[in-house]
Protein backbone atom coordinates (compact mmCIF):
# COMPACT_ATOMS: atom_id res chain seq x y z
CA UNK A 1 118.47 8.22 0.08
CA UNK A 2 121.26 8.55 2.47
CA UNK A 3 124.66 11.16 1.71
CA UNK A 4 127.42 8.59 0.96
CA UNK A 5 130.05 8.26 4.34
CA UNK A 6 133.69 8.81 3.96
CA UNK A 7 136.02 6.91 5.88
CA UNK A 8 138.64 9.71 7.42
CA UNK A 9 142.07 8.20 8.68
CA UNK A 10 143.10 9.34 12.07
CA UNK A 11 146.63 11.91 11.53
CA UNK A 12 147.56 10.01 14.40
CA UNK A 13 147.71 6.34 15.75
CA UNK A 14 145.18 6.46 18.97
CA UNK A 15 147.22 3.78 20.61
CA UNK A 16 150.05 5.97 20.66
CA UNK A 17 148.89 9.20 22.36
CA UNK A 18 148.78 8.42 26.22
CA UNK A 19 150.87 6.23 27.94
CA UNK A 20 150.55 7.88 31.45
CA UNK A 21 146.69 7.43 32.53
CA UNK A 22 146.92 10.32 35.12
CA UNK A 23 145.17 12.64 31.77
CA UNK A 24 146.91 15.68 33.72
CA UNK A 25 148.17 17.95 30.38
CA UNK A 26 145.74 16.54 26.99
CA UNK A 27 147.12 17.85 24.00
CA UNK A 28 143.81 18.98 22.65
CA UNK A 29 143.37 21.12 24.59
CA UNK A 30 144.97 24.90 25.78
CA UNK A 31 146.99 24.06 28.95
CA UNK A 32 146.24 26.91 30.89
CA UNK A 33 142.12 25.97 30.49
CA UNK A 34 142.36 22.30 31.33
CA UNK A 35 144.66 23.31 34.14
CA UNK A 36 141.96 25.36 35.83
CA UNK A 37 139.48 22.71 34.95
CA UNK A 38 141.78 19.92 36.23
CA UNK A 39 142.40 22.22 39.44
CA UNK A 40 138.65 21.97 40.38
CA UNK A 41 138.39 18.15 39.42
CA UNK A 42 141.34 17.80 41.86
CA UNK A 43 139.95 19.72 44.64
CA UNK A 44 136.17 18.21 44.64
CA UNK A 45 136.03 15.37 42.42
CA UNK A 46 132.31 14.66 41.31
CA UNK A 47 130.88 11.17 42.77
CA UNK A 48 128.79 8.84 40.89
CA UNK A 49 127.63 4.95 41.54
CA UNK A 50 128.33 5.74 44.97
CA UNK A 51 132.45 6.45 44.77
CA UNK A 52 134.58 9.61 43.24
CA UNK A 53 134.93 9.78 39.98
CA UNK A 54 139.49 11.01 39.99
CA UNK A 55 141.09 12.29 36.80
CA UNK A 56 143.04 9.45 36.99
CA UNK A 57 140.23 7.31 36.32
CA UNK A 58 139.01 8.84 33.42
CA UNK A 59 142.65 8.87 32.13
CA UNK A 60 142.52 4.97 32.49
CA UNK A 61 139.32 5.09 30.74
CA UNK A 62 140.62 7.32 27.92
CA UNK A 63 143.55 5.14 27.52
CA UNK A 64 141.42 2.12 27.44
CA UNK A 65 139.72 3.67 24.30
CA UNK A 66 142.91 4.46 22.67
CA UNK A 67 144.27 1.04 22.33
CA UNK A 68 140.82 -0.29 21.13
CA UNK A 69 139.08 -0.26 18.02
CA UNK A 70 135.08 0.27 18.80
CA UNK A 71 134.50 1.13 14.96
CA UNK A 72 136.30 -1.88 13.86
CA UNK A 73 137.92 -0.05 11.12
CA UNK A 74 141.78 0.33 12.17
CA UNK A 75 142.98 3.82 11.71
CA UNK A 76 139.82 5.37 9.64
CA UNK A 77 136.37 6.66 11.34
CA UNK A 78 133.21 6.90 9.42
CA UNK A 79 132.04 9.88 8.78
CA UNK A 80 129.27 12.25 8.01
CA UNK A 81 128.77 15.80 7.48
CA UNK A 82 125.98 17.02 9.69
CA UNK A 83 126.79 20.30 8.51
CA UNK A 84 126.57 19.67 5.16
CA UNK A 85 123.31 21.18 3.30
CA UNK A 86 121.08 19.29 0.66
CA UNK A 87 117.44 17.91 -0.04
CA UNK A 88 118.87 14.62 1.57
CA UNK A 89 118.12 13.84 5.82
CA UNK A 90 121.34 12.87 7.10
CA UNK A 91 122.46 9.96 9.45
CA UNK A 92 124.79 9.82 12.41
CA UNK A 93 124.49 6.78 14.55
CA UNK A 94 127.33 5.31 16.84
CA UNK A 95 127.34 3.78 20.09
CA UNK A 96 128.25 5.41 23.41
CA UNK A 97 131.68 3.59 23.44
CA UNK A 98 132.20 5.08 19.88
CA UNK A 99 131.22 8.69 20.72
CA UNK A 100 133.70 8.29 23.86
CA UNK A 101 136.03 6.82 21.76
CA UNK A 102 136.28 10.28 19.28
CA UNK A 103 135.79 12.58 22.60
CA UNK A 104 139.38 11.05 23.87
CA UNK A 105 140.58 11.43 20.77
CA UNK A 106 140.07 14.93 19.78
CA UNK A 107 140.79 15.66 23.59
CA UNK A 108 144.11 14.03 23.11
CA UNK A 109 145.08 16.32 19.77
CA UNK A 110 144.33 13.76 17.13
CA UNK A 111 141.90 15.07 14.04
CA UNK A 112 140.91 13.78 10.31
CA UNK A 113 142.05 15.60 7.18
CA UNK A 114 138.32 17.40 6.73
CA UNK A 115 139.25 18.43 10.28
CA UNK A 116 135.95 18.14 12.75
CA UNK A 117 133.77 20.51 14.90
CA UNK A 118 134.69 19.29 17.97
CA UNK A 119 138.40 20.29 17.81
CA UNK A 120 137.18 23.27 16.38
CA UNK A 121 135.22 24.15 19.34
CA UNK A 122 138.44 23.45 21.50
CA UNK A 123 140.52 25.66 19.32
CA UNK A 124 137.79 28.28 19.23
CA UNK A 125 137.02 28.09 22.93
CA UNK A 126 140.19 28.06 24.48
CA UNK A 127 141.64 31.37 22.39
CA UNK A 128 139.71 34.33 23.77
CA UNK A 129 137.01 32.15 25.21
CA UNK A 130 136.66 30.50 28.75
CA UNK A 131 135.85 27.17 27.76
CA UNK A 132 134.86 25.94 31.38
CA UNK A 133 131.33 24.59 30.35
CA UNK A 134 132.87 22.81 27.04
CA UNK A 135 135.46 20.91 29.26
CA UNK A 136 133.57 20.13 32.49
CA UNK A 137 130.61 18.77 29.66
CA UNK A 138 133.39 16.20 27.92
CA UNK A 139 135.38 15.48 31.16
CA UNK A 140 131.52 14.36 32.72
CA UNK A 141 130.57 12.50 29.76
CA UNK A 142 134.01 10.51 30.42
CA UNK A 143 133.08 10.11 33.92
CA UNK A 144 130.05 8.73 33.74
CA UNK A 145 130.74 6.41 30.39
CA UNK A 146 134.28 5.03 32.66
CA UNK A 147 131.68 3.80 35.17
CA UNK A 148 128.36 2.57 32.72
CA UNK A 149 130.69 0.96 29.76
CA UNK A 150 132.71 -2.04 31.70
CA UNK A 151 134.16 -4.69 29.78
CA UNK A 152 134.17 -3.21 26.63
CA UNK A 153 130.56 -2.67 26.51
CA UNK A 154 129.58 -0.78 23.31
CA UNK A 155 126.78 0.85 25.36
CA UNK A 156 123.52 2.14 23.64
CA UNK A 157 123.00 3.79 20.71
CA UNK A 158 123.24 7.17 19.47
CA UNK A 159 121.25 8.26 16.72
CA UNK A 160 121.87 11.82 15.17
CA UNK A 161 118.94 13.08 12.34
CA UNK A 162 118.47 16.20 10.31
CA UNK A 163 115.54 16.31 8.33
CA UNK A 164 114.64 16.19 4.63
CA UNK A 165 113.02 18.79 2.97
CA UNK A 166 110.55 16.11 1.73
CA UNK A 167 108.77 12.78 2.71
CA UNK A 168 109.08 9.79 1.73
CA UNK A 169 106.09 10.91 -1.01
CA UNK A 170 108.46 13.78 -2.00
CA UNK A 171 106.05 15.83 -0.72
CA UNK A 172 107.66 18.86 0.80
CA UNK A 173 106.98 19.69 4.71
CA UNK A 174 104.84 22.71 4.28
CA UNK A 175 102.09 20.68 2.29
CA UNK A 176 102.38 17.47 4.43
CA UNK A 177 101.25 19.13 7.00
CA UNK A 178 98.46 21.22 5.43
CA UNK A 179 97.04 17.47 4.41
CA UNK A 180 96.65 16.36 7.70
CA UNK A 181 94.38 20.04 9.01
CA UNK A 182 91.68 18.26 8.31
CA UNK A 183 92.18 14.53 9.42
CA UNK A 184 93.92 15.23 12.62
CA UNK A 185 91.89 15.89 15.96
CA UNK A 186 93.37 18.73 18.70
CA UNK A 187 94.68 16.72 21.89
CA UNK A 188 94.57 18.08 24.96
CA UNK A 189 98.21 18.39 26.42
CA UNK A 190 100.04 17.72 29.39
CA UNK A 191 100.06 21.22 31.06
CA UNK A 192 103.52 21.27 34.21
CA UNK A 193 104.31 24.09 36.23
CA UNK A 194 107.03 24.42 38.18
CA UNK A 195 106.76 24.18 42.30
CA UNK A 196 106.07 27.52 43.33
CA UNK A 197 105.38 28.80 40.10
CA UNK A 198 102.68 29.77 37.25
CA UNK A 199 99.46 27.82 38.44
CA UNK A 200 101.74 24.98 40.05
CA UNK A 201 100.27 22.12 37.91
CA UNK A 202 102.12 18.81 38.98
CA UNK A 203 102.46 17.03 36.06
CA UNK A 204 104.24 13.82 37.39
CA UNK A 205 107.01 14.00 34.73
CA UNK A 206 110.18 15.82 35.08
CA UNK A 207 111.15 19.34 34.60
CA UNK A 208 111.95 19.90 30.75
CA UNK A 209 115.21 21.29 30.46
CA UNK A 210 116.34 18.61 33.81
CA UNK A 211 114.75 15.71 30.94
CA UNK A 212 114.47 12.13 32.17
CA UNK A 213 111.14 11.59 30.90
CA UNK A 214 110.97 8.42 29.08
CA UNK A 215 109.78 8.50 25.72
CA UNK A 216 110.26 12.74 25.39
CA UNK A 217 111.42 14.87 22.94
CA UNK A 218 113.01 17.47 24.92
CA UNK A 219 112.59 20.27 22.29
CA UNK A 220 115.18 23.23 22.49
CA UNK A 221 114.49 26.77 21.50
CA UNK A 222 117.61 27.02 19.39
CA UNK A 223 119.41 29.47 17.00
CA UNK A 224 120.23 28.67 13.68
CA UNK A 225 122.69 26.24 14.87
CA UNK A 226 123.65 23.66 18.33
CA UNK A 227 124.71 25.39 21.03
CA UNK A 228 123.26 28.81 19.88
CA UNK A 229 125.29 32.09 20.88
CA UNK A 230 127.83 30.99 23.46
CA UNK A 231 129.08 28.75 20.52
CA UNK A 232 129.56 25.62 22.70
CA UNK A 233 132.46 27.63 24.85
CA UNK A 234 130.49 27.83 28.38
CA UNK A 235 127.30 29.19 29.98
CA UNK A 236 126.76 32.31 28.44
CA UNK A 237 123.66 33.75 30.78
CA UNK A 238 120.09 34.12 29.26
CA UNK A 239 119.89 32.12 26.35
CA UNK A 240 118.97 28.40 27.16
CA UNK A 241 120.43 26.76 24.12
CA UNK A 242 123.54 27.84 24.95
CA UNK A 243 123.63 25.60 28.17
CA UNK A 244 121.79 22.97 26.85
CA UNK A 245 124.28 21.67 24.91
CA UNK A 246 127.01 21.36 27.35
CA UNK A 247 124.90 19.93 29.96
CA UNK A 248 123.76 17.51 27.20
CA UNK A 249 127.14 16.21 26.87
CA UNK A 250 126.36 13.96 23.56
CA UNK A 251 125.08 16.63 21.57
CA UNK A 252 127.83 18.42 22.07
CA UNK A 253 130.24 15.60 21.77
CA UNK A 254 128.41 14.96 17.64
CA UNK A 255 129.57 18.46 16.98
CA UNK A 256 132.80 16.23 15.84
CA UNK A 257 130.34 15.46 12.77
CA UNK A 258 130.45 19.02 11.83
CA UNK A 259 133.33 19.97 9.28
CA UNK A 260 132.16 23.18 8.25
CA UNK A 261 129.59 26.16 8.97
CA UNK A 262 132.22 27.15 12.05
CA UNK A 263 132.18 23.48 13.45
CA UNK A 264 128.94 23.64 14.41
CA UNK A 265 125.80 21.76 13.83
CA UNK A 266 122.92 23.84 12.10
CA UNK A 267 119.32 23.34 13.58
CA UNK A 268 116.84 21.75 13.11
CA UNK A 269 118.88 18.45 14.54
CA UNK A 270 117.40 15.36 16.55
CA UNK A 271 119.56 12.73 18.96
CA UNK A 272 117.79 9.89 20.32
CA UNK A 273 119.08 8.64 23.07
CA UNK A 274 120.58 11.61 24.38
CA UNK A 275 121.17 12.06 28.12
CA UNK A 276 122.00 14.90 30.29
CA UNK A 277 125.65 14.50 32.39
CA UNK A 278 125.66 16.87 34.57
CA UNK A 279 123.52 19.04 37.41
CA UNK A 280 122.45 22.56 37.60
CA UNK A 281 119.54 22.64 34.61
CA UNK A 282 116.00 23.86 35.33
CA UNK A 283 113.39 25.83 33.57
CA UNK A 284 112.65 27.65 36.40
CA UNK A 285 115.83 29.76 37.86
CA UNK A 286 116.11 31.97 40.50
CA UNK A 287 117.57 36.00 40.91
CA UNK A 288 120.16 34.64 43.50
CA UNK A 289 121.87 31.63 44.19
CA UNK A 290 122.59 29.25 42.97
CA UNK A 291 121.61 30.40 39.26
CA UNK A 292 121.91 34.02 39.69
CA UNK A 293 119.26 34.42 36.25
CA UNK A 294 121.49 32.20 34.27
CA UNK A 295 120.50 29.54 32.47
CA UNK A 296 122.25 27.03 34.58
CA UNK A 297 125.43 26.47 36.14
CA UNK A 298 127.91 24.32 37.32
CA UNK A 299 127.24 23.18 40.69
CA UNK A 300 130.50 23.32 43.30
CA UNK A 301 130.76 19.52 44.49
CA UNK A 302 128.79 16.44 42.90
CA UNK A 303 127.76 18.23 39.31
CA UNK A 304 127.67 15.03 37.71
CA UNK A 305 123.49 13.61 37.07
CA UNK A 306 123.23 10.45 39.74
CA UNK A 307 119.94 10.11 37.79
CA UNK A 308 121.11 9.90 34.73
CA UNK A 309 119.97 5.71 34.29
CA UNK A 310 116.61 6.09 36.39
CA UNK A 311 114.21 6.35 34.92
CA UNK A 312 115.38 5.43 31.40
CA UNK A 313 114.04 3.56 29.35
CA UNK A 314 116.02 1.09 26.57
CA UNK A 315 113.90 0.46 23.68
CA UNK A 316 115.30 -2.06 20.75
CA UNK A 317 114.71 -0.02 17.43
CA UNK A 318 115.27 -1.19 13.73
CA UNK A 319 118.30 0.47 11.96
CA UNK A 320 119.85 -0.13 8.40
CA UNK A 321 118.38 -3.82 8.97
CA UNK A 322 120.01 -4.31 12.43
CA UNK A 323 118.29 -4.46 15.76
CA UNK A 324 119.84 -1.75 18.49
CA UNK A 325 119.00 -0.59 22.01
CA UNK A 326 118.66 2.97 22.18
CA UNK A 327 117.77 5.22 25.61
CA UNK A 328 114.05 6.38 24.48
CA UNK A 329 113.76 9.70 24.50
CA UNK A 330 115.39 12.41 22.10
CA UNK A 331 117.03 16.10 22.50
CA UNK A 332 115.74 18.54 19.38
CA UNK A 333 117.14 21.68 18.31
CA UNK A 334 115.02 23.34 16.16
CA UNK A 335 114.76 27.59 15.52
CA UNK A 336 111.29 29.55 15.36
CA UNK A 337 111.09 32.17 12.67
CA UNK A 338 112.94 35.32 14.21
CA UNK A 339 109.87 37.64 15.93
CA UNK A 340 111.45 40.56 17.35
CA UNK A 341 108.99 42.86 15.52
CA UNK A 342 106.28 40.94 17.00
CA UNK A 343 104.44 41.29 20.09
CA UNK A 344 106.59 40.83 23.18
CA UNK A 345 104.51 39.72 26.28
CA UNK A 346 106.88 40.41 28.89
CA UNK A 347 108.84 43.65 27.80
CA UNK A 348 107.34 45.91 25.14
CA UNK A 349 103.30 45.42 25.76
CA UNK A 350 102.45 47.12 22.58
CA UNK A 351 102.52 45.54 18.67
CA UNK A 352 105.20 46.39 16.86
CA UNK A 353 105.19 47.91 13.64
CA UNK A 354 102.68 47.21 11.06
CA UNK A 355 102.00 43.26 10.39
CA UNK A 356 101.51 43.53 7.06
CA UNK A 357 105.01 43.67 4.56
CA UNK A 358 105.81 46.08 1.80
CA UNK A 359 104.53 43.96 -0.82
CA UNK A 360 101.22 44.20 1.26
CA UNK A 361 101.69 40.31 1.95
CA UNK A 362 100.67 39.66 5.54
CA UNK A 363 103.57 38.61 7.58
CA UNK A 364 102.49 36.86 10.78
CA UNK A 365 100.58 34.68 8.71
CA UNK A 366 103.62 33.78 6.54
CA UNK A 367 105.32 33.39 10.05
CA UNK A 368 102.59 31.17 11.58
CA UNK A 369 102.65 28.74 8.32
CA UNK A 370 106.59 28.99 8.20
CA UNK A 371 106.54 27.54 12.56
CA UNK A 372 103.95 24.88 11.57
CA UNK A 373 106.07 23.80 9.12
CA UNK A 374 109.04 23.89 10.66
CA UNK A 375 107.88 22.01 14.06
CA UNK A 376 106.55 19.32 11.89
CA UNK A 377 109.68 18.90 9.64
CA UNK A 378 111.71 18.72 12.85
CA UNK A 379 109.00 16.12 14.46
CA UNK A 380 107.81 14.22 11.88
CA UNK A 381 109.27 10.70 11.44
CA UNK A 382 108.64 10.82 7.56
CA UNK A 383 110.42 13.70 6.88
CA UNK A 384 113.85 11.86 8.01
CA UNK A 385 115.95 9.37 6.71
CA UNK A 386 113.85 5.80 5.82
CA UNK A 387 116.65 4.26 8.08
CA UNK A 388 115.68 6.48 11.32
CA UNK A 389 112.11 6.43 10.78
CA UNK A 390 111.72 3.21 13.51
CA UNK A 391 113.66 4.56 15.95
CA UNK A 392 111.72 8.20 15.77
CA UNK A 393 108.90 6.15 16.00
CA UNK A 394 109.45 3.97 18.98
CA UNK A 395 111.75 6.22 21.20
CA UNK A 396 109.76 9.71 20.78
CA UNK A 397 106.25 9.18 22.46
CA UNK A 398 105.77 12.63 23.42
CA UNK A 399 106.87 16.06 23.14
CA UNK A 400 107.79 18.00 25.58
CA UNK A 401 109.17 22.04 25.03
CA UNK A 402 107.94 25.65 26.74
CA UNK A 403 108.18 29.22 25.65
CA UNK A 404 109.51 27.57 22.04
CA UNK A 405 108.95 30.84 20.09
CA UNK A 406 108.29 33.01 23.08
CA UNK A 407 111.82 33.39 24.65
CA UNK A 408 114.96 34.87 23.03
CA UNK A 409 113.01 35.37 19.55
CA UNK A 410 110.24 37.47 21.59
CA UNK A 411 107.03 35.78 20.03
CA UNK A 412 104.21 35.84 21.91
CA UNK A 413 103.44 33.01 24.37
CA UNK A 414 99.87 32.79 23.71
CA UNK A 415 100.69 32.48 19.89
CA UNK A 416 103.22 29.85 19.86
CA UNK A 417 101.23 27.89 22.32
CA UNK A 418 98.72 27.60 19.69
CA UNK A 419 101.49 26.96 17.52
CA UNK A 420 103.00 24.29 19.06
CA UNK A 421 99.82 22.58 20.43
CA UNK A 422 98.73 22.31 16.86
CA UNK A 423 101.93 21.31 15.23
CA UNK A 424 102.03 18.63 17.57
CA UNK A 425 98.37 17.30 17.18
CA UNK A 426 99.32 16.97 13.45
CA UNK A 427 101.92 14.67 14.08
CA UNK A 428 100.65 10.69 14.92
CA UNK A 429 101.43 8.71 18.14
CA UNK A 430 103.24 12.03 19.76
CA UNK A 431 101.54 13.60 22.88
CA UNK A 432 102.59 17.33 24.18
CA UNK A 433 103.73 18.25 26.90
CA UNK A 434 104.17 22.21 28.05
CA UNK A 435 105.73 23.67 30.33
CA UNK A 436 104.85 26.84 32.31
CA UNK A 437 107.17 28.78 34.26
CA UNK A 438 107.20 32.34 36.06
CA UNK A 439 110.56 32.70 35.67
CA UNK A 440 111.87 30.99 32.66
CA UNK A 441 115.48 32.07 31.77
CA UNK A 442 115.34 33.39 28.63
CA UNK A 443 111.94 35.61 29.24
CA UNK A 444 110.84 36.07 32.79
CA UNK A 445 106.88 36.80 33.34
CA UNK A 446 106.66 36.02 29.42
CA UNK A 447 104.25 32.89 29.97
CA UNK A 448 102.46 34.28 32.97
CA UNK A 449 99.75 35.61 30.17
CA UNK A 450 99.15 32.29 29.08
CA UNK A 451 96.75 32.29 32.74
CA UNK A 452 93.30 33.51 33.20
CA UNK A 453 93.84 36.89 35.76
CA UNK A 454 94.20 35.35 38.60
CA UNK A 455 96.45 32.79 38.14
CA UNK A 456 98.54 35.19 35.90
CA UNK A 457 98.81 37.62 38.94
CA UNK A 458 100.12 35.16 41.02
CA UNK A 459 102.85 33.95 38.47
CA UNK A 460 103.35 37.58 38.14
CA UNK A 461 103.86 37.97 41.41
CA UNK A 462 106.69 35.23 41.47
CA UNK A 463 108.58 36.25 38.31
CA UNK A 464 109.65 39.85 39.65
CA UNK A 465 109.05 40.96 36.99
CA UNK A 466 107.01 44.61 36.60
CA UNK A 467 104.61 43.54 34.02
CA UNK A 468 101.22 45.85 34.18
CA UNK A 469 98.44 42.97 35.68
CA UNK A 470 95.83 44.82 33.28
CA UNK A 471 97.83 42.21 30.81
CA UNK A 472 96.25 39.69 32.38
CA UNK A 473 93.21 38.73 30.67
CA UNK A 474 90.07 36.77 31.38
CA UNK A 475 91.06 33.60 29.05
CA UNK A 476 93.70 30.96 30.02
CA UNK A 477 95.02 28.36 28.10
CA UNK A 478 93.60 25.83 30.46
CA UNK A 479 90.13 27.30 29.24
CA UNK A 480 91.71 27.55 25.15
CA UNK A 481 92.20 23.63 25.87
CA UNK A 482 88.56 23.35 26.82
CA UNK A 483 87.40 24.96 23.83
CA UNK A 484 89.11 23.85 20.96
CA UNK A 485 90.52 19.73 22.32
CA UNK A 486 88.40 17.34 20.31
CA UNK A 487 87.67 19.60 17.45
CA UNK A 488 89.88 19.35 14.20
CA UNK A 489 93.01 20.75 13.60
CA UNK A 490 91.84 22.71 10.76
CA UNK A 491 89.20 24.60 13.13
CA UNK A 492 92.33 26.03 15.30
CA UNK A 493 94.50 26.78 12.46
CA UNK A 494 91.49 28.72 11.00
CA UNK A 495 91.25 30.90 14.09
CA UNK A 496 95.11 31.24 13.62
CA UNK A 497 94.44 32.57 10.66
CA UNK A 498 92.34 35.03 11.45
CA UNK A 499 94.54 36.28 14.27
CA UNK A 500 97.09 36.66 12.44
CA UNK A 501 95.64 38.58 9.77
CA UNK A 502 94.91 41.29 11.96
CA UNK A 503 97.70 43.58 13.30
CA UNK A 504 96.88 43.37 16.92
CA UNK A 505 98.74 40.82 18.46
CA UNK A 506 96.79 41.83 22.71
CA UNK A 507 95.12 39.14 24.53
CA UNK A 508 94.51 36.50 21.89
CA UNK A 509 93.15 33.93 24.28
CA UNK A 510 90.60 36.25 24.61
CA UNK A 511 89.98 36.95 20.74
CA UNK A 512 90.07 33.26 19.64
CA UNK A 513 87.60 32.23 22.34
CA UNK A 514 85.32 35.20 21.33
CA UNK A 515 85.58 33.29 17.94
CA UNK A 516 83.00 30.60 16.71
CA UNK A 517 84.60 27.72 14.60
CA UNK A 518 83.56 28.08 11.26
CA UNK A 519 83.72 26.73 7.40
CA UNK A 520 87.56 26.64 6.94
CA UNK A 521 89.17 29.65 4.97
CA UNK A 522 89.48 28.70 0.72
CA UNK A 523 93.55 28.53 0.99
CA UNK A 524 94.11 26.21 3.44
């Protein structure tokens, strides 16, 4: 069942907090950080459906919100604590107009009594914190909306999910999806590389972190909560979910649905119908300009996403016994178990520590079972709210993530591919797709291992990075694919299994393919 709403009542009339459309000093916000926001906007403001997007015209916009009433509920806004724990999934789900309609408001100093996590994250941000990437991600998501939502248009829906800790069955995640091992049959993926990179696979779909892709789950390596480390402020350097969030300018906008654990959202967290606002987010990233080994950035001129409505793809969904239109495709946020004892391809080449706990309980194997379960909790449409389960369904075809596991956390990217690629293959209707890079953000030369020795040389090679090329081995995951891709799922997790009994974690491509399938182990 779904937590109960509350209806919060504005401290504030919206209609009465801007009367001036030029949006030059918002109250929200710290007037020395929207100044040297507003500066920039001034200088080079962004373009998008062929014209400049001024200030001015997101002030009209803002003011155009203010004097409406898109929730049809006067002074009070529904609400739902996303941060809120309990066995329960809970359910955000608001139109575009809506969402723009609480950005302008929090941006123009109005709140609720429970307070919310988006004012939060202004407060927060603009104290010892330069919160360039937090305003330039609202002030886009204005932009664009100004343009897309004419005439009062409610726009598409928005439809924000965190899972249950049970099904529908009440069966809880980590035996759902040991009751599908056997049933479900290994799929072989969708393997993209970037230009230039890895083994320069074109895939025909678009670069994961850049999204587009109809119908895909772009899955991000997150924290324990949205927006990661950098805490929603700006772009923080290395790790990716700290830009992904801002350039995703809806996820962070929901953070508003957050009333406690610091204003933030706690992974794991789906959006359908997410879109990324602005420019300057790839996978792949470069030692100079324009990234500089950062996981993104703000591009000088133009940042806003001309793309943003080609090639999306509006799918009509059932929710709460109404019909909707939703973008189809989804952002996740979901956390791996932490693995900086493990393994770490790209930087320590040797096994950490022993893999086997105090208690003499082995603990890469309680790790592997912990990520299954986890990626299918996240991914499974069963294990969220009955009311979101259609929209999962029909907007989330595929999934696509890369070094989930391997990055920040330092797991090993031969590991969590098998991870992943199995997690997935449990899951019905969903395709994967992975992505390789040579230079990934968070872990650069990490997923050149996943090659067979040449191809990892040459990825190598491009990431800069010093790792020793007698880590290369003989087995690739193109030849892992071969193997195992028809076969059940239980087969693979079996050889898991067995890997992760044992406390070397070196060239597992190599060890699982040495390997015969066999009967499957007594616990599964």
């Amino acid at each position: 069942s779904s937590p109960p709403q509350s209806m919060q009542r504005w401290r504030l009339h919206p209609s009465t907090l801007l009367k001036v459309n030029d949006f030059s000093a918002p109250p929200g916000v710290q007037s020395s950080a929207f100044q040297t926001a507003a500066e920039k906007w001034l200088s080079s403001p962004p373009h998008f459906q062929g014209s400049a997007v001024l200030l001015a015209d997101i002030g009209q916009f803002v003011e155009e919100l203010l004097n409406s009433d898109p929730f049809g509920t006067g002074l009070e806004v529904p609400y739902v604590d996303l941060s809120a724990t309990g066995k329960g999934g809970r359910v955000v789900a608001i139109t575009q107009r809506q969402l723009a309609f609480l950005v302008a408001n929090v941006m123009m100093g109005n709140t609720i009594p429970m307070g919310d996590g988006l004012s939060a994250a202004l407060r927060r941000c603009s104290g010892n914190q330069r919160p360039r990437g937090l305003l330039f991600s609202l002030l886009s998501l204005l932009a664009v909306l100004s343009r897309e939502l004419q005439g009062g248009s409610q726009g598409t829906m928005l439809i924000g999910t965190t899972p249950r800790t049970t099904d529908r069955a009440g069966t809880a995640s980590d035996d759902a999806w040991r009751s599908r091992l056997w049933s479900q049959v290994l799929r072989p993926p969708t393997l993209c590389a970037a230009p230039g990179s890895a083994s320069s696979s074109r895939c025909g779909i678009s670069d994961l972190l850049a999204g587009g892709t109809p119908y895909q789950a772009l899955t991000d390596a997150a924290g324990t909560t949205v927006g990661g480390h950098g805490r929603i402020c700006d772009l923080t350097g290395k790790p990716q979910d700290d830009s992904l969030a801002l350039f995703y300018g809806e996820v962070l906008a929901f953070s508003f649905f957050a009333a406690g654990n610091g204003g933030l959202i706690p992974a794991p967290f789906t959006l359908v119908g997410a879109r990324r606002y602005m420019n300057g987010l790839e996978g792949e990233i470069s030692l100079a300009a324009p990234y500089w080994s950062h996981c993104g950035y703000i591009p000088e001129s133009n940042w806003l996403n001309q793309e943003i409505t080609n090639p999306h793809v509006i799918v009509d969904v059932s929710l709460a016994g109404h019909r909707v239109p939703v973008v189809a495709d989804a952002f996740v946020a979901l956390s791996s178990t932490r693995t900086d004892d493990r393994f770490n391809s790209s930087t320590a080449f040797a096994a950490a520590g022993n893999a086997f706990g105090d208690d003499g309980s082995n603990v890469s194997l309680r790790r592997l079972d912990e990520d299954l379960s986890r990626w299918y909790q996240a991914h499974e449409p069963s294990m969220h709210n009955e009311a979101v389960e259609d929209a999962l369904r029909k907007a989330v075809r595929r999934i696509g993530t890369g070094p989930w596991g391997a990055g920040r956390h330092r797991g090993d990217s031969q590991l969590y591919f098998l991870v992943v690629w199995l997690a997935t293959s449990l899951l019905e209707g969903v395709s994967l797709d992975y992505y390789i890079y040579s230079r990934f953000c968070e872990d650069p030369g990490g997923q050149c291992l996943l090659l067979e020795h040449e191809s990892c040389a040459v990825c190598i090679q491009s990431s800069q990075v010093p790792i020793p090329l007698p880590y290369c081995g003989s087995q690739g995951v193109h030849g892992i694919i071969r193997r195992f891709h028809g076969r059940s799922a239980a087969q693979l997790y079996e050889a898991a299994v067995r890997l992760a009994s044992r406390p070397e974690h070196h060239r597992i491509f190599e060890r699982i393919a040495g390997n015969s399938p066999s009967e499957i182990l007594a616990h599964v």
